[in-house]
Protein backbone atom coordinates (compact mmCIF):
# COMPACT_ATOMS: atom_id res chain seq x y z
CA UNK A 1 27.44 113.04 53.82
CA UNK A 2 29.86 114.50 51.30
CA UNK A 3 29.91 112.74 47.82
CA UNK A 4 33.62 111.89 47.98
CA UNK A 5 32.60 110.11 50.95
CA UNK A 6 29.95 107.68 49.92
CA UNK A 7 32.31 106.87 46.70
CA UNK A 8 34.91 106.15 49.49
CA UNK A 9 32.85 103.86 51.10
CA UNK A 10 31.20 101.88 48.60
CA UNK A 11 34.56 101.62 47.29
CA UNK A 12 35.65 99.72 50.82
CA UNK A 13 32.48 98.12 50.71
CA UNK A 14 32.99 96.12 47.16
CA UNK A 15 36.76 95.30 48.83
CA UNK A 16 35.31 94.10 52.22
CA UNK A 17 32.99 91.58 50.42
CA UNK A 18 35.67 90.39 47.42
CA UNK A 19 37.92 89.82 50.14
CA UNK A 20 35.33 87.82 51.86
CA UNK A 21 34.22 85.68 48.73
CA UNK A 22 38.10 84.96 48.60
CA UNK A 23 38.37 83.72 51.66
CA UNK A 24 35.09 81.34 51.99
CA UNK A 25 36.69 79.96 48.84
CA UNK A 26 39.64 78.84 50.41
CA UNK A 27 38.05 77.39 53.28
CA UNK A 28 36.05 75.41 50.98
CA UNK A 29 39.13 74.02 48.84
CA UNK A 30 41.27 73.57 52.11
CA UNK A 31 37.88 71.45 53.78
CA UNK A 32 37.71 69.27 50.57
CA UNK A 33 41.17 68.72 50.38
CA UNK A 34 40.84 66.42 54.02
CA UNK A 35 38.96 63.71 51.51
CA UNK A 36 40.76 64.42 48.18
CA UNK A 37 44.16 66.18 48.56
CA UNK A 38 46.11 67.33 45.61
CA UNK A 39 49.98 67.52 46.07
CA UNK A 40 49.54 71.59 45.18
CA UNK A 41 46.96 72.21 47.69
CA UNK A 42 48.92 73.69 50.37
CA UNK A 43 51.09 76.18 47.09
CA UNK A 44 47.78 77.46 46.04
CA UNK A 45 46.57 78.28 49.31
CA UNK A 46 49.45 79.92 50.25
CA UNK A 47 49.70 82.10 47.42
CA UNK A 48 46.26 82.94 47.68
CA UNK A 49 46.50 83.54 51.28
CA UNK A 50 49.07 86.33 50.53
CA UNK A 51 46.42 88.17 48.43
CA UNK A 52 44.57 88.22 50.94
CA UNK A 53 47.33 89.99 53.03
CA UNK A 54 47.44 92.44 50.76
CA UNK A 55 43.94 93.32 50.95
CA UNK A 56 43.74 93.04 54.50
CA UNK A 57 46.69 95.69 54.50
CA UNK A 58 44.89 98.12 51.65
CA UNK A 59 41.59 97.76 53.36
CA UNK A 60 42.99 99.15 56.68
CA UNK A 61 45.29 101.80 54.66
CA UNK A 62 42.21 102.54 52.90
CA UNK A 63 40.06 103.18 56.54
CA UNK A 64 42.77 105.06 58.15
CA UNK A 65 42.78 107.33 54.94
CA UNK A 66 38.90 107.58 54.89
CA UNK A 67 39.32 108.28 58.80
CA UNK A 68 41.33 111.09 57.96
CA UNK A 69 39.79 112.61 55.17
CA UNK A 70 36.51 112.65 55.85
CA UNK A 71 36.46 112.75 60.42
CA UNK A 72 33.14 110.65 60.13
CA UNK A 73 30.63 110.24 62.98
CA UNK A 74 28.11 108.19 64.09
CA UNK A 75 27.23 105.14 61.90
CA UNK A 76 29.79 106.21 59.08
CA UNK A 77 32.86 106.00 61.90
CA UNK A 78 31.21 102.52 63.10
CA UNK A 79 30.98 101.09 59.88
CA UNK A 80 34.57 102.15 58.35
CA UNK A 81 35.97 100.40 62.26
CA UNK A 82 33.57 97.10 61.68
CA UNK A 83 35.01 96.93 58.12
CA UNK A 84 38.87 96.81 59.57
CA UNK A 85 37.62 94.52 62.19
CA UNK A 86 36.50 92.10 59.85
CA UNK A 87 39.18 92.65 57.49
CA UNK A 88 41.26 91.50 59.83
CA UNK A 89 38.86 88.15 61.26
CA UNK A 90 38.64 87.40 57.57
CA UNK A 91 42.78 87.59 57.16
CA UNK A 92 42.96 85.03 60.13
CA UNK A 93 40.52 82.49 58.57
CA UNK A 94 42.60 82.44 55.33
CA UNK A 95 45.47 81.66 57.55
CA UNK A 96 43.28 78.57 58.90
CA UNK A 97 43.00 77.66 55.55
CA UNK A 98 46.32 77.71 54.93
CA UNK A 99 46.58 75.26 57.61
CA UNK A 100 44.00 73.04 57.40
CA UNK A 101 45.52 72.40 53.64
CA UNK A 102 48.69 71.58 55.56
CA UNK A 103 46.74 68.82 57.28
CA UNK A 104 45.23 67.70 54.33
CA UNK A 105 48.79 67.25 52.07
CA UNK A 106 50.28 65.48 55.55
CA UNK A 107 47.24 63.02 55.22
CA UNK A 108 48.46 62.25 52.00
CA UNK A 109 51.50 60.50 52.54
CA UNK A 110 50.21 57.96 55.91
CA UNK A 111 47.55 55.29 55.88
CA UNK A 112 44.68 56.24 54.87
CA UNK A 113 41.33 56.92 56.99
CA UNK A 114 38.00 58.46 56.68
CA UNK A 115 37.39 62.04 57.68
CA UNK A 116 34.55 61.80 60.12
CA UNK A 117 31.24 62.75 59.00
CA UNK A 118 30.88 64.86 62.55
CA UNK A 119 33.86 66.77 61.08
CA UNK A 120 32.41 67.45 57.25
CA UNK A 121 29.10 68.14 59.12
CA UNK A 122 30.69 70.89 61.05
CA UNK A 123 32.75 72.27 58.33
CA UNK A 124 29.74 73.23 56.46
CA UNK A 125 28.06 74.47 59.82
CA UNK A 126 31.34 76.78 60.37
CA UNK A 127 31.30 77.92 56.74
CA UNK A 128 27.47 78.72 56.45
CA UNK A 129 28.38 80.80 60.49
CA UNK A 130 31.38 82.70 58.06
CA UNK A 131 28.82 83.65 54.98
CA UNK A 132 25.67 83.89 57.17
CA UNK A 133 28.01 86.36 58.92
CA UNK A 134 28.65 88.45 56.14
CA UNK A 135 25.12 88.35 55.32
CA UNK A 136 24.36 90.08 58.27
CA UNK A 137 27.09 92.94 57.75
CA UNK A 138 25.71 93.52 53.84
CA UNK A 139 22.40 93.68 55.37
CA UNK A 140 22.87 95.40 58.13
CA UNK A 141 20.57 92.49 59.94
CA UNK A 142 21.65 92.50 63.76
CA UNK A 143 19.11 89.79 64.96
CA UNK A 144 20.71 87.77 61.98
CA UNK A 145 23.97 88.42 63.62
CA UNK A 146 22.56 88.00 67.14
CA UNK A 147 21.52 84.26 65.38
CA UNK A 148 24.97 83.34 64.79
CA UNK A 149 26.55 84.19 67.96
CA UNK A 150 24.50 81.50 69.38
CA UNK A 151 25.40 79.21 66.90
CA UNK A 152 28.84 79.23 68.20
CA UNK A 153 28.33 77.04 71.44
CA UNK A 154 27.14 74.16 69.31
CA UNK A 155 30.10 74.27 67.13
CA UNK A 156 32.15 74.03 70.29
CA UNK A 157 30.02 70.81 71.12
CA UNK A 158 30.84 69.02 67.92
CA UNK A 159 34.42 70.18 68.46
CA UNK A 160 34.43 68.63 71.72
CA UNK A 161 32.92 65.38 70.24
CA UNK A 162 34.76 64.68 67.64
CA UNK A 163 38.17 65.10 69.47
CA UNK A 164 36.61 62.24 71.61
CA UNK A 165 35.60 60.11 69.31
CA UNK A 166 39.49 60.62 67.61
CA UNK A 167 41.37 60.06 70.95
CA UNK A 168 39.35 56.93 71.48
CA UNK A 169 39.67 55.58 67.49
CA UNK A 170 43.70 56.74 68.29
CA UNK A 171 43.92 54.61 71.80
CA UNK A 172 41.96 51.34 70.29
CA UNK A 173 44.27 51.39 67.28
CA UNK A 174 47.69 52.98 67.29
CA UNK A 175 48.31 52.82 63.46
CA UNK A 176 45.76 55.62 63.25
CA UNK A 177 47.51 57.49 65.72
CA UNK A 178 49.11 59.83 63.09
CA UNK A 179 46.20 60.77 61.07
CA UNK A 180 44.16 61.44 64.01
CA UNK A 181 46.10 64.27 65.37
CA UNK A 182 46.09 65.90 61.73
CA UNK A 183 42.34 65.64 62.11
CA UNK A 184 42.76 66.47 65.55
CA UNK A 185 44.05 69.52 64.16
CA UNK A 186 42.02 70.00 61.69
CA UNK A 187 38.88 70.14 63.92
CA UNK A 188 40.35 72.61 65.79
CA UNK A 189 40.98 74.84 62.99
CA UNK A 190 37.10 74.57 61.82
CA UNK A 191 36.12 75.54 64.81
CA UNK A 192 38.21 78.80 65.13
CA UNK A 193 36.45 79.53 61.31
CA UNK A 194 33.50 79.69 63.95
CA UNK A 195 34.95 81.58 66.22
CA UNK A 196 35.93 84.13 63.45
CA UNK A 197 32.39 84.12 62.18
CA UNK A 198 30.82 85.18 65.43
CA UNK A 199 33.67 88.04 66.17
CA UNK A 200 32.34 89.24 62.77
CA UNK A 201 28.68 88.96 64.05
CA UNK A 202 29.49 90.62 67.12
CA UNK A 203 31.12 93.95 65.00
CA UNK A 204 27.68 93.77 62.84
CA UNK A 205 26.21 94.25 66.21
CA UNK A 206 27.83 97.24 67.23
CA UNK A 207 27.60 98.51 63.65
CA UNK A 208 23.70 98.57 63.76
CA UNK A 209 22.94 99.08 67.34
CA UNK A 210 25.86 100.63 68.79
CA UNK A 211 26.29 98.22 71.73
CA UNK A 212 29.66 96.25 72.47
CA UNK A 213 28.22 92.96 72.93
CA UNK A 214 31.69 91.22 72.84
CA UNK A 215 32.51 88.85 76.26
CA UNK A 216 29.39 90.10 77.52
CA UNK A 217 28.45 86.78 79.48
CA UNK A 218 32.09 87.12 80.80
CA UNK A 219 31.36 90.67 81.83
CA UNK A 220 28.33 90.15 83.72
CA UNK A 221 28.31 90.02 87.57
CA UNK A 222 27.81 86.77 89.54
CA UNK A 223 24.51 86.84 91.07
């Protein structure tokens, strides 16, 4: 491996994870603003969500360059296509942020009522999926990764749950109606974070062992 290229990617490296820590930041600020709102939430998030547009756009330019350059193989070409893989999951959970915030400043203005506990408790279980996913890319750990993918079924249970336990709150009280769908919503957004997380997983996968293990219980053939 040529010098130029390991400066090239340690260079894409440092941006992968900055862009990462970015993101998991505004997941965290969007999450708390469903409790405690602020009437710049959803401002902030947006401008910081287009920062992270532009580094989702310099990382790829960045690969494609590097791609060019350099004609890696093996590992080298798997990592530099995991890293605009998860460039581009990590792009798509700022944009949840973006509109979980929008849930949180609509909350704001009707009656108030509690966020769930179900739905803080899967926040943080969605979040640690996102960082623990990360982990596994910096570490090049695929059993770690491997660890989160199965995580991702029991984020889709509390999912399911929680939009239960709304719908019936909604139907035995109809002035909650309102702030139940933003919830409503808002669930649904955490658990796409989750979704993100194990996409990211699943490239770490590939990265380390080389195997596409993307809709692989979809693939397989019924018995």
């Amino acid at each position: 491996m040529s010098i130029h290229l390991i400066r090239d990617l340690e260079n894409l490296h440092r941006d992968i994870l900055s862009m990462c820590a970015n993101v998991e930041q505004m997941i965290h600020i969007a999450v708390q603003g469903l409790s405690n709102a602020r009437s710049d939430l959803n401002s902030d998030l947006t401008q910081r969500d287009n920062e992270i547009d532009r580094m989702d756009v310099k990382i790829e330019e960045d690969c494609l360059k590097i791609l060019a350059l350099h004609q890696p193989v093996a590992i080298d070409l798997r990592r530099i296509t995991t890293v605009m893989k998860i460039a581009g999951e990590l792009e798509r959970v700022a944009d949840l942020a973006v509109n979980i915030s929008e849930r949180a400043c609509s909350l704001m203005n009707i009656e108030s009522m509690e966020v769930p506990p179900r739905l803080q408790e899967m926040a943080k279980s969605s979040l640690e999926m996102l960082h623990q996913s990360i982990d596994s890319y910096v570490e090049l750990d695929s059993q770690l990764a491997q660890r989160i993918i199965q995580q991702d079924t029991s984020i889709d249970e509390m999912n399911r749950v929680i939009i239960e336990d709304l719908t019936n709150l909604m139907k035995l009280d109809s002035s909650h109606i309102e702030a139940g769908l933003h919830l409503f919503s808002s669930s649904r957004h955490i658990e796409r974070i989750a979704d993100h997380a194990t996409n990211i997983a699943e490239d770490v996968v590939y990265l380390v062992e080389g195997e596409i293990v993307r809709h692989r219980m979809n693939l397989k053939s019924p018995t």
